[in-house]
N, C-alpha and C. Protein backbone atom coordinates (compact mmCIF):
# COMPACT_ATOMS: atom_id res chain seq x y z
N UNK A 1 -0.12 -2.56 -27.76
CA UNK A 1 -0.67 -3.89 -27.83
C UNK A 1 -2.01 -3.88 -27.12
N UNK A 2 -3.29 -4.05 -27.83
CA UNK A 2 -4.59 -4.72 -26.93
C UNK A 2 -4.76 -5.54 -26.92
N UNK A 3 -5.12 -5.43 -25.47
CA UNK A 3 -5.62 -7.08 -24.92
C UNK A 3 -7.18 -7.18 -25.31
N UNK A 4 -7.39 -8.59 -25.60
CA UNK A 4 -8.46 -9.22 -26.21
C UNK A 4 -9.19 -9.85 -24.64
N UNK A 5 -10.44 -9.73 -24.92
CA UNK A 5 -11.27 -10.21 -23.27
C UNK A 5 -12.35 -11.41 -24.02
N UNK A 6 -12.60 -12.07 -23.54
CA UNK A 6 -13.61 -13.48 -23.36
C UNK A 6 -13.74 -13.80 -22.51
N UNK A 7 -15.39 -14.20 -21.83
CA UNK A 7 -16.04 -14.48 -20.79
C UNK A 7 -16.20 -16.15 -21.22
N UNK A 8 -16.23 -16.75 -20.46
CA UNK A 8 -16.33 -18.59 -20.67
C UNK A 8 -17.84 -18.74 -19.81
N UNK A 9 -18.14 -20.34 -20.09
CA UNK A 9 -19.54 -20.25 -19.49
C UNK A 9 -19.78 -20.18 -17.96
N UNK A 10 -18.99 -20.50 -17.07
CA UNK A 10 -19.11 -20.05 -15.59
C UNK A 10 -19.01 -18.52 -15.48
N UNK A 11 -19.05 -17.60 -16.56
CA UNK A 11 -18.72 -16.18 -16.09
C UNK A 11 -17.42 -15.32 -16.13
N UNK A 12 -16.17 -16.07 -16.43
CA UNK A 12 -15.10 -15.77 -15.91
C UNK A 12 -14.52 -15.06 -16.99
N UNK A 13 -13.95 -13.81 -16.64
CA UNK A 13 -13.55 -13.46 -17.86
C UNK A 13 -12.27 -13.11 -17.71
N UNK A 14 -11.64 -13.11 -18.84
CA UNK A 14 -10.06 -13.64 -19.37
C UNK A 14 -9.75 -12.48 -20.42
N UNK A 15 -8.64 -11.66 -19.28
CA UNK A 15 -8.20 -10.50 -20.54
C UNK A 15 -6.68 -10.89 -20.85
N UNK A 16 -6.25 -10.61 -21.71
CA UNK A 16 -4.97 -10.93 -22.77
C UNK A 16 -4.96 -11.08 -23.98
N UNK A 17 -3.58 -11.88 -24.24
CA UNK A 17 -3.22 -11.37 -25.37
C UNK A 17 -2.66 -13.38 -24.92
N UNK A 18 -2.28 -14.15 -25.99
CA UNK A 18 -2.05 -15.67 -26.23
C UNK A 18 -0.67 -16.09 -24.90
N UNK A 19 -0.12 -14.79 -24.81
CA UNK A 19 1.32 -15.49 -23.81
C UNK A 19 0.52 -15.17 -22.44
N UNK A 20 -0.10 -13.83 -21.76
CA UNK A 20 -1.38 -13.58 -20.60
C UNK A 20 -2.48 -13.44 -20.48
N UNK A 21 -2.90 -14.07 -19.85
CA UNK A 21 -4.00 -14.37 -19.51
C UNK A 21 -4.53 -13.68 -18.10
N UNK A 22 -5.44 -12.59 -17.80
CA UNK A 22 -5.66 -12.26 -16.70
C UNK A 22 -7.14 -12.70 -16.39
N UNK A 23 -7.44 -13.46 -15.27
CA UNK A 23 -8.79 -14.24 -14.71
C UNK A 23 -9.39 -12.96 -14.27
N UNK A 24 -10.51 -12.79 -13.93
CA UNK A 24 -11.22 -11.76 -13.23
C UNK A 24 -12.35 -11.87 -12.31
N UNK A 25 -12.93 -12.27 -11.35
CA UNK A 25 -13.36 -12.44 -11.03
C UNK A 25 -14.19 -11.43 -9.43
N UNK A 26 -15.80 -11.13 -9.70
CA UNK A 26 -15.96 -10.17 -8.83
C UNK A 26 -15.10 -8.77 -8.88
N UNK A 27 -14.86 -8.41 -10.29
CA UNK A 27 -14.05 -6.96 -10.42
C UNK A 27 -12.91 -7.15 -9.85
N UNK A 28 -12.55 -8.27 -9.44
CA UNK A 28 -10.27 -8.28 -9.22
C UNK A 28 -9.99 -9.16 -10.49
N UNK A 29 -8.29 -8.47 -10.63
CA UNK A 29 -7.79 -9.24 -11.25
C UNK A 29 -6.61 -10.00 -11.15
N UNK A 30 -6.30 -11.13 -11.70
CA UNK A 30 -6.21 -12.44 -11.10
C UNK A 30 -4.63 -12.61 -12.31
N UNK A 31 -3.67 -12.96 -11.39
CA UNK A 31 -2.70 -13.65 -12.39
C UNK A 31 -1.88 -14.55 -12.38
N UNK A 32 -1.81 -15.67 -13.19
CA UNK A 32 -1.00 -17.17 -12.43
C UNK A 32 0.15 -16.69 -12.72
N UNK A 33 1.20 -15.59 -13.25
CA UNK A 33 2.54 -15.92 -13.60
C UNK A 33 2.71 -13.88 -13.44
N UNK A 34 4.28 -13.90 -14.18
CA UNK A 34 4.76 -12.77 -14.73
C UNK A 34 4.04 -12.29 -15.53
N UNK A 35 4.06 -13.11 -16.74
CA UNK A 35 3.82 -12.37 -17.87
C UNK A 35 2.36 -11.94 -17.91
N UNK A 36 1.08 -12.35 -17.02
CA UNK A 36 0.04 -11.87 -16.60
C UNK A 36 0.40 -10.68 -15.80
N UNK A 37 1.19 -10.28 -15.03
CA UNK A 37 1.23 -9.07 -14.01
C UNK A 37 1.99 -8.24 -15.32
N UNK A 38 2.89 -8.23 -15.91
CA UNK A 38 3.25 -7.42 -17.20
C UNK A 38 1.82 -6.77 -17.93
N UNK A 39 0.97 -8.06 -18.46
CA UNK A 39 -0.02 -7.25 -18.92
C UNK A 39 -0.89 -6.39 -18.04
N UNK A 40 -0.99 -6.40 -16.91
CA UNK A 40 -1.72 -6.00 -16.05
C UNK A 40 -1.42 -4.71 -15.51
N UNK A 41 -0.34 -4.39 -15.71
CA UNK A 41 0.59 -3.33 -15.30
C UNK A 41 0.51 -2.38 -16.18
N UNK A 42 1.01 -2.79 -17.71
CA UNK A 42 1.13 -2.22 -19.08
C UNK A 42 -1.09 -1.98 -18.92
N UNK A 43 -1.97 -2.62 -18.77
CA UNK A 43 -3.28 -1.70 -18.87
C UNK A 43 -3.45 -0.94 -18.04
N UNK A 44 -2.81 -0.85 -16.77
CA UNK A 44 -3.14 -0.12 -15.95
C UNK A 44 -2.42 1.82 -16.12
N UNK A 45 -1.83 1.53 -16.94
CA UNK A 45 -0.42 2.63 -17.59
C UNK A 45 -1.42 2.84 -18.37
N UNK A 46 -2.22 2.54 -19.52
CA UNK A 46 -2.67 2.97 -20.64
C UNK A 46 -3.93 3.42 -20.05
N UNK A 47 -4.55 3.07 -19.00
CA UNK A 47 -5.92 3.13 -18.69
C UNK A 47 -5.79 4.82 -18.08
N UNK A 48 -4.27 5.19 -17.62
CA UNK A 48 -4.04 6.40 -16.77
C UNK A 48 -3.57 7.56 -18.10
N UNK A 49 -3.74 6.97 -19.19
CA UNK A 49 -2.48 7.90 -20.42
C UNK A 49 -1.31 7.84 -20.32
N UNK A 50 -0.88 6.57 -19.75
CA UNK A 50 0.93 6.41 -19.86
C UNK A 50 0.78 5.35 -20.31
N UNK A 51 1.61 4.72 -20.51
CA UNK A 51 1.86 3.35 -21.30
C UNK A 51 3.03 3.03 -20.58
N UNK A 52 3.06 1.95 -19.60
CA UNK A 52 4.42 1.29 -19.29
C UNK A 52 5.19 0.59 -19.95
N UNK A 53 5.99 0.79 -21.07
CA UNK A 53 6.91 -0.14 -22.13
C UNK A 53 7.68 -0.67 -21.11
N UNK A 54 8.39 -0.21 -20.50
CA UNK A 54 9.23 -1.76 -19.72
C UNK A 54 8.62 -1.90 -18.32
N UNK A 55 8.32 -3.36 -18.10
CA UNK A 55 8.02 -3.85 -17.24
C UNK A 55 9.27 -4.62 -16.47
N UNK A 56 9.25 -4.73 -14.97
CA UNK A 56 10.37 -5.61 -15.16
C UNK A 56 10.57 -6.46 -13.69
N UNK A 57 10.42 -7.87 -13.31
CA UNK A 57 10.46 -8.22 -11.98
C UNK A 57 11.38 -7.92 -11.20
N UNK A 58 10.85 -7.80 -9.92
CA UNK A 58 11.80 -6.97 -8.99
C UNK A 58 12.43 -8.31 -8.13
N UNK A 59 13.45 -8.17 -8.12
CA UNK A 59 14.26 -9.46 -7.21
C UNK A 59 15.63 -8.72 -6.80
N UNK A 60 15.43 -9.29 -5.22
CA UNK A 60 16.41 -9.21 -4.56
C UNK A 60 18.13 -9.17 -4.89
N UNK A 61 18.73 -8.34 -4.19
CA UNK A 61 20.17 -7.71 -5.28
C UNK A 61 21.08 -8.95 -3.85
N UNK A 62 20.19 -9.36 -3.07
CA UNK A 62 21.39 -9.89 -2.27
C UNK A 62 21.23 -11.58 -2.10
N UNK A 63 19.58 -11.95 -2.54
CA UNK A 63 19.56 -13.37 -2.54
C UNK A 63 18.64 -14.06 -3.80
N UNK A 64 18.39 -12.99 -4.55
CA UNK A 64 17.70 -13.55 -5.77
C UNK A 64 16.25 -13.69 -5.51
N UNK A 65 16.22 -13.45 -4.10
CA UNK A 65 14.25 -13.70 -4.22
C UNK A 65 13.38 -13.08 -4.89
N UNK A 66 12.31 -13.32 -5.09
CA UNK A 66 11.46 -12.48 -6.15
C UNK A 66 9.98 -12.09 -5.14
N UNK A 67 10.31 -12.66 -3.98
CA UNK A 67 9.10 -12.49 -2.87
C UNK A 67 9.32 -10.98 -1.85
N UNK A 68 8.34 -10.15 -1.31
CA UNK A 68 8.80 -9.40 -0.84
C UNK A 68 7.40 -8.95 0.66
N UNK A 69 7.60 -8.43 1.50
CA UNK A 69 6.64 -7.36 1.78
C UNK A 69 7.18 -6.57 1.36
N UNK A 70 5.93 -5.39 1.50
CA UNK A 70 6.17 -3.96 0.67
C UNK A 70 5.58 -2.87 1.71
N UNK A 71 6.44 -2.17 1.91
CA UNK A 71 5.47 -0.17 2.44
C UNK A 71 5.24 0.47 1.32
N UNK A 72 4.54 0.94 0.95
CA UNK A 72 4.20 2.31 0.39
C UNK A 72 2.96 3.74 0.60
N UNK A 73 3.07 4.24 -0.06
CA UNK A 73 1.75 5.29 0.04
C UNK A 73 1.67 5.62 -1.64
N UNK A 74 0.06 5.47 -1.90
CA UNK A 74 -0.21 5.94 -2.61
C UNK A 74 -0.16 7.15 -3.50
N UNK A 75 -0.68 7.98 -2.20
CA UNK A 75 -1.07 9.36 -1.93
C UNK A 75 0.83 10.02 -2.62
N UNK A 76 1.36 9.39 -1.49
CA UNK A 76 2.89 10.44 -2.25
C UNK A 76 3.78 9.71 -2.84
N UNK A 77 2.79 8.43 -3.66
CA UNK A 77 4.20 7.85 -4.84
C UNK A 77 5.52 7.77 -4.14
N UNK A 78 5.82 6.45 -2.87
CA UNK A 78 6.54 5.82 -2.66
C UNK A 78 6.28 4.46 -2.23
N UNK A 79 7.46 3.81 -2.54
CA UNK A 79 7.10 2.11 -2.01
C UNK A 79 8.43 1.59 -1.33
N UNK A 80 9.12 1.06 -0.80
CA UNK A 80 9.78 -0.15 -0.42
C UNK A 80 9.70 -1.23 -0.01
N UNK A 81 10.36 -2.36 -0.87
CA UNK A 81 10.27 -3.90 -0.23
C UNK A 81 11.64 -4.03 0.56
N UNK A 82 10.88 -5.40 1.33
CA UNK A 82 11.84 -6.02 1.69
C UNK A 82 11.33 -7.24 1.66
N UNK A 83 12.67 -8.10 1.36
CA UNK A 83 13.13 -9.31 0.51
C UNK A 83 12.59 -10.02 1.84
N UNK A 84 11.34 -11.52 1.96
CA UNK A 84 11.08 -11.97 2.53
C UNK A 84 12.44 -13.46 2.88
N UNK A 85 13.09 -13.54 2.02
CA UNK A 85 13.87 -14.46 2.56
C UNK A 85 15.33 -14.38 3.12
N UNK A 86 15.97 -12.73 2.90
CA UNK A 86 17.01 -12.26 4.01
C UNK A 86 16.85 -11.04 4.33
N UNK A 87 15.63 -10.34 4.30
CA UNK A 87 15.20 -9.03 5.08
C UNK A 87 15.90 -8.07 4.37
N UNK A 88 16.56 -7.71 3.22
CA UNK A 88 17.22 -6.76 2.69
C UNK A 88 16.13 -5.94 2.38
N UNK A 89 15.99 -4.45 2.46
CA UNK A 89 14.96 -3.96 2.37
C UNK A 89 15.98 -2.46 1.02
N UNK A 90 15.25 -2.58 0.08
CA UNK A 90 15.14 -1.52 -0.83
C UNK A 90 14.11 -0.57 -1.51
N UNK A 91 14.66 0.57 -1.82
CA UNK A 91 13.55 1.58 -2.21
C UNK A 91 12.96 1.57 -3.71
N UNK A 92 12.23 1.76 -4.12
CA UNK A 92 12.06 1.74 -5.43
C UNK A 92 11.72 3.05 -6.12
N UNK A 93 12.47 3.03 -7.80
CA UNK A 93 12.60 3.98 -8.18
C UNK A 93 12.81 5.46 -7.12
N UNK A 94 12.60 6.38 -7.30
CA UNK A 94 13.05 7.55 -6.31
C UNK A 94 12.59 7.59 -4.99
N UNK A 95 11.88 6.79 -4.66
CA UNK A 95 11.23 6.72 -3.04
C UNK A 95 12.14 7.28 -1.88
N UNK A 96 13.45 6.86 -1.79
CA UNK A 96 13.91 7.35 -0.43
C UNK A 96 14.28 9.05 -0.65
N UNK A 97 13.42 9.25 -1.82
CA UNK A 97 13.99 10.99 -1.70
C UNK A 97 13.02 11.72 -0.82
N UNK A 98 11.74 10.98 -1.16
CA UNK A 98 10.39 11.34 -0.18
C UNK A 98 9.90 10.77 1.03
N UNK A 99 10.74 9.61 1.56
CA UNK A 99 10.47 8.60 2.30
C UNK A 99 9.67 9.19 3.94
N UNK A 100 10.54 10.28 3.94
CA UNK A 100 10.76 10.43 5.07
C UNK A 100 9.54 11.73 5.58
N UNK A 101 8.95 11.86 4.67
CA UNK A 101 7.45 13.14 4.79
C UNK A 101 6.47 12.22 4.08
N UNK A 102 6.59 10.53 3.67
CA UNK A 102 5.43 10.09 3.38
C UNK A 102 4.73 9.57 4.37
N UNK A 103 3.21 9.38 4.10
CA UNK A 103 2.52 8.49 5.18
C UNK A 103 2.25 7.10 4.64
N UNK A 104 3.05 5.80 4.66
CA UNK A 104 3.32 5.16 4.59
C UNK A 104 2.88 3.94 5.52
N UNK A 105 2.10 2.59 4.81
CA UNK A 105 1.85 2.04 5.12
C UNK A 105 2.04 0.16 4.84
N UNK A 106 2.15 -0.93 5.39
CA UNK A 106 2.26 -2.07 4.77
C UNK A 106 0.88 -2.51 4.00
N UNK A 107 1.58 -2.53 3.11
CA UNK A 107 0.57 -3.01 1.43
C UNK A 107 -0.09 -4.65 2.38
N UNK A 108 -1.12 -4.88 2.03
CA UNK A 108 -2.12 -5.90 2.48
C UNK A 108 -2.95 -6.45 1.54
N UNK A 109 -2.86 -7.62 0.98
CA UNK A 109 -3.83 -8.16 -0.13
C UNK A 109 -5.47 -8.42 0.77
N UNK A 110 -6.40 -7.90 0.14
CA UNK A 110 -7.73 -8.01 0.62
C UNK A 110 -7.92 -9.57 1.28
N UNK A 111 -6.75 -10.94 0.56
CA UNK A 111 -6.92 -11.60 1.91
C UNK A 111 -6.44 -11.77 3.35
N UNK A 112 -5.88 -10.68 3.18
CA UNK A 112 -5.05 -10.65 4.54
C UNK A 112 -3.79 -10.89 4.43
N UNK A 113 -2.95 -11.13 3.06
CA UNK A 113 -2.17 -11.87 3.08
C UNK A 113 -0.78 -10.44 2.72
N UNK A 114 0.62 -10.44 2.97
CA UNK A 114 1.46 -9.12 2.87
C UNK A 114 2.83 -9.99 2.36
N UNK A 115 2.64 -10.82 1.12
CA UNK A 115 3.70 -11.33 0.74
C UNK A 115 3.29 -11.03 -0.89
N UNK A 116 4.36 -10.31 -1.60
CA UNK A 116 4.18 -10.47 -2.84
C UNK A 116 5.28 -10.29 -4.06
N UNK A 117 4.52 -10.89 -5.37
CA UNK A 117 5.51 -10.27 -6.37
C UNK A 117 5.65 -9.33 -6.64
N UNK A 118 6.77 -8.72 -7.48
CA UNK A 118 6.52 -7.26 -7.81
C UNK A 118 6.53 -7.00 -9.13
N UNK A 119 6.18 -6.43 -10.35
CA UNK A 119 6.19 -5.81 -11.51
C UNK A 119 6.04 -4.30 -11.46
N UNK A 120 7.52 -3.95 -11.41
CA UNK A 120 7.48 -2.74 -11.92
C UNK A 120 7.49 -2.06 -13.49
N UNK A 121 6.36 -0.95 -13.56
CA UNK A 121 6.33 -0.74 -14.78
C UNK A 121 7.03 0.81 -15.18
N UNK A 122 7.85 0.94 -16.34
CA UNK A 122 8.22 2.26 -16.35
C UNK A 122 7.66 2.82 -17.67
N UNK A 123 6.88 4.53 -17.76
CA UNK A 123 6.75 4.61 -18.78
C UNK A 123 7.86 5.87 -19.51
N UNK A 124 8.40 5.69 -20.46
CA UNK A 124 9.32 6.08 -20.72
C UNK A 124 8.84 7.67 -21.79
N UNK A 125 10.00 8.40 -21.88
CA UNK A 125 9.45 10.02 -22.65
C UNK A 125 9.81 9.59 -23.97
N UNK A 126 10.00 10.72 -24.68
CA UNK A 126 11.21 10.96 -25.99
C UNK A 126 12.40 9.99 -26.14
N UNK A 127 13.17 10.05 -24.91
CA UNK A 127 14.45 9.58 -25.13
C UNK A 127 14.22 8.45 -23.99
N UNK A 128 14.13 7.38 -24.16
CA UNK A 128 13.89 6.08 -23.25
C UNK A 128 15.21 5.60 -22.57
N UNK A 129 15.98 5.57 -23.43
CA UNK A 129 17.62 5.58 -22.65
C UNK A 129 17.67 6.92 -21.71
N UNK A 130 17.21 7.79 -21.66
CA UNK A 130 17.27 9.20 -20.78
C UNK A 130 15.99 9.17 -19.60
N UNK A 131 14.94 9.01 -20.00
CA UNK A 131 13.96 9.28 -19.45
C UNK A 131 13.00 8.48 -18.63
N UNK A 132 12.25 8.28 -17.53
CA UNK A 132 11.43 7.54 -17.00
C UNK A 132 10.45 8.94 -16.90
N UNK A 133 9.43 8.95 -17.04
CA UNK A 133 8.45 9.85 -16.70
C UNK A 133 6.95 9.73 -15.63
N UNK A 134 6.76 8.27 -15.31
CA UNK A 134 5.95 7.70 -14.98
C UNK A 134 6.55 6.17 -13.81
N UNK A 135 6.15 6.02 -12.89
CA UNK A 135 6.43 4.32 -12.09
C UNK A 135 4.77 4.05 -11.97
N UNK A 136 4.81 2.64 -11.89
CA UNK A 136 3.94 1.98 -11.72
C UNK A 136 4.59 0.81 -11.16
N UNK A 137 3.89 0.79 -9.72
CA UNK A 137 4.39 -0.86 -8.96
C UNK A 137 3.15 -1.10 -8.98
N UNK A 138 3.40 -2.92 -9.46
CA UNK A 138 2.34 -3.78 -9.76
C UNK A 138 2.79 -5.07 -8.71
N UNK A 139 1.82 -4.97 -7.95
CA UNK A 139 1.80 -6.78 -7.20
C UNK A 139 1.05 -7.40 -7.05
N UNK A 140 1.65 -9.03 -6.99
CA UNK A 140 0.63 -10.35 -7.18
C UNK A 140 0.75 -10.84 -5.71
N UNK A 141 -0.27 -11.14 -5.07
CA UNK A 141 -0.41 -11.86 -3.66
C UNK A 141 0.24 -12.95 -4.25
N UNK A 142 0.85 -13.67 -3.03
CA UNK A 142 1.51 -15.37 -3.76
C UNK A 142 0.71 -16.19 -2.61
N UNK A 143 -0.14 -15.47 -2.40
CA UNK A 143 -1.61 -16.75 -1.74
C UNK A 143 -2.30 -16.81 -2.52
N UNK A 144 -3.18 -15.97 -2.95
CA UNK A 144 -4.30 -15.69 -3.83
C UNK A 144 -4.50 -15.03 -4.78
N UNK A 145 -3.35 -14.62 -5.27
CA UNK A 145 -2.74 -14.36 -6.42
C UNK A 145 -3.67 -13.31 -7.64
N UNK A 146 -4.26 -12.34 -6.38
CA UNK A 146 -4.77 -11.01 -6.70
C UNK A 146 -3.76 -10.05 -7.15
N UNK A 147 -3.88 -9.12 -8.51
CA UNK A 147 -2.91 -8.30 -8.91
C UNK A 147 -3.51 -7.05 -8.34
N UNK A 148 -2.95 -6.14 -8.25
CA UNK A 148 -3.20 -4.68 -7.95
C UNK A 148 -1.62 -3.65 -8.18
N UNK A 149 -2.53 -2.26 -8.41
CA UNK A 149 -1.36 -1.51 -8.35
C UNK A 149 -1.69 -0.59 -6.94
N UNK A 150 -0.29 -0.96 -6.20
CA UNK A 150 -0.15 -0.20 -4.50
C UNK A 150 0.48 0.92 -4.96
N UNK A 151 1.37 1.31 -5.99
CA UNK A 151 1.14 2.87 -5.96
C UNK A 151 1.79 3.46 -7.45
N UNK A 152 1.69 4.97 -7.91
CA UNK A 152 2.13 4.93 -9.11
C UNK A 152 2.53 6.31 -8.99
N UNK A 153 3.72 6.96 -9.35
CA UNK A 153 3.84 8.38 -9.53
C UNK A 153 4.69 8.52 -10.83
N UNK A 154 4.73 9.95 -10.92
CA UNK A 154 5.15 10.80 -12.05
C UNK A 154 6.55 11.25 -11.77
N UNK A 155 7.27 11.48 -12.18
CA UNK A 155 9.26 11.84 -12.76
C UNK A 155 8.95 13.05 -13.25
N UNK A 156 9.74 13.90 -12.49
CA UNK A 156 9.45 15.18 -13.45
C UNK A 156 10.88 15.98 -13.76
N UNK A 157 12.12 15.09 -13.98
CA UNK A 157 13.20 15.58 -14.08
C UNK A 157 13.94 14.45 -14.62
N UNK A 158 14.90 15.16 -15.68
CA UNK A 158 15.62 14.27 -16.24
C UNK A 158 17.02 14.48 -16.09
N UNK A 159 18.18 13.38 -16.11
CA UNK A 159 18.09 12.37 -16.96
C UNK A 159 17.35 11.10 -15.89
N UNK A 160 16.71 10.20 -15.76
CA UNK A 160 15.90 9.61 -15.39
C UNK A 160 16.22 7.97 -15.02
N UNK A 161 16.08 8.03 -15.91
CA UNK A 161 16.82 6.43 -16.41
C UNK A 161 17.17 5.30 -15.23
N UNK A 162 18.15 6.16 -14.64
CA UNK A 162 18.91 5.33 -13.66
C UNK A 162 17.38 4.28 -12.92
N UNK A 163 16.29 5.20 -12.57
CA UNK A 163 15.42 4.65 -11.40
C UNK A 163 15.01 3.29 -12.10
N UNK A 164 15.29 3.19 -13.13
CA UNK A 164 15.21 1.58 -13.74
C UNK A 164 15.70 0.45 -13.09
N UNK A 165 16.76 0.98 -12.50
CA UNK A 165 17.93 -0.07 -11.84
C UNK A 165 17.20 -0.31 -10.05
N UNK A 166 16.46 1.10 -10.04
CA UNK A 166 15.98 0.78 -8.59
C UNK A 166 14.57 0.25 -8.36
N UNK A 167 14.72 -1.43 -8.30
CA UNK A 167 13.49 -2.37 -8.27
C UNK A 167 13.56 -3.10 -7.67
């Protein structure tokens, strides 16, 4: 799927597709909902030569929240949140296999702000029921509602799949 871009007359330009809409402004990009961090996630996969086909919000397994801080490192493709409204803290996709030799830090939106959504993106091989080959965590500040990706690594063993469940 490509996303279609239009600039309006203040400058602002607007990438998507009719259901997202991503704002942009000063080279960030900007998203009022989900289905904006989906697209945002899914270009950021294609922009690397993966394609994230499932995207999917990450919410809490013990109170339903969808808010989180987050650790991760870039550098060695791990992340964990924890659930801002009962502190349950989980790993995502394979992270706690490396947790413990990463250098790891709390994710920080350029306004200062360390509360966010999450969209995780997976890009899948051959066999999509078998395989994850690719993560991509995508988050939205819920102040200022800047998207970014805090970190993204590669799967290099199958069967895979399961790390779907870990979001």
């Amino acid at each position: 799927m490509g996303l279609s871009t239009s600039t309006d007359q203040l400058g602002t330009v607007r990438t998507g597709t009719v259901a997202a809409v991503l704002v942009e402004r000063d080279g960030q990009s900007y998203a009022d909902n989900f289905e904006d961090m989906v697209a945002f996630v899914r270009e950021f996969g294609s922009a690397t030569g993966e394609l994230a086909e499932d995207v999917r919000s990450s919410r809490c397994v013990t109170c339903g929240s969808a808010t989180f801080w987050m650790e991760c490192s870039e550098e060695d493709g791990v992340a964990m949140r924890t659930c801002t409204q009962c502190q349950t803290a989980a790993f995502i996709g394979d992270s706690a296999e490396l947790w413990d030799a990463a250098d790891t830090g709390d994710a920080v939106c350029p306004c200062g702000a360390k509360v966010f959504e999450l969209a995780i993106g997976f890009c899948v091989g051959a066999e999509p029921e078998l395989d994850v080959e690719w993560i991509v965590v995508g988050a939205r500040c819920t102040v200022c509602h800047l998207v970014g990706v805090y970190a993204d690594w590669g799967i290099d063993y199958v069967p895979s799949a399961s790390l779907k469940q870990q979001i």
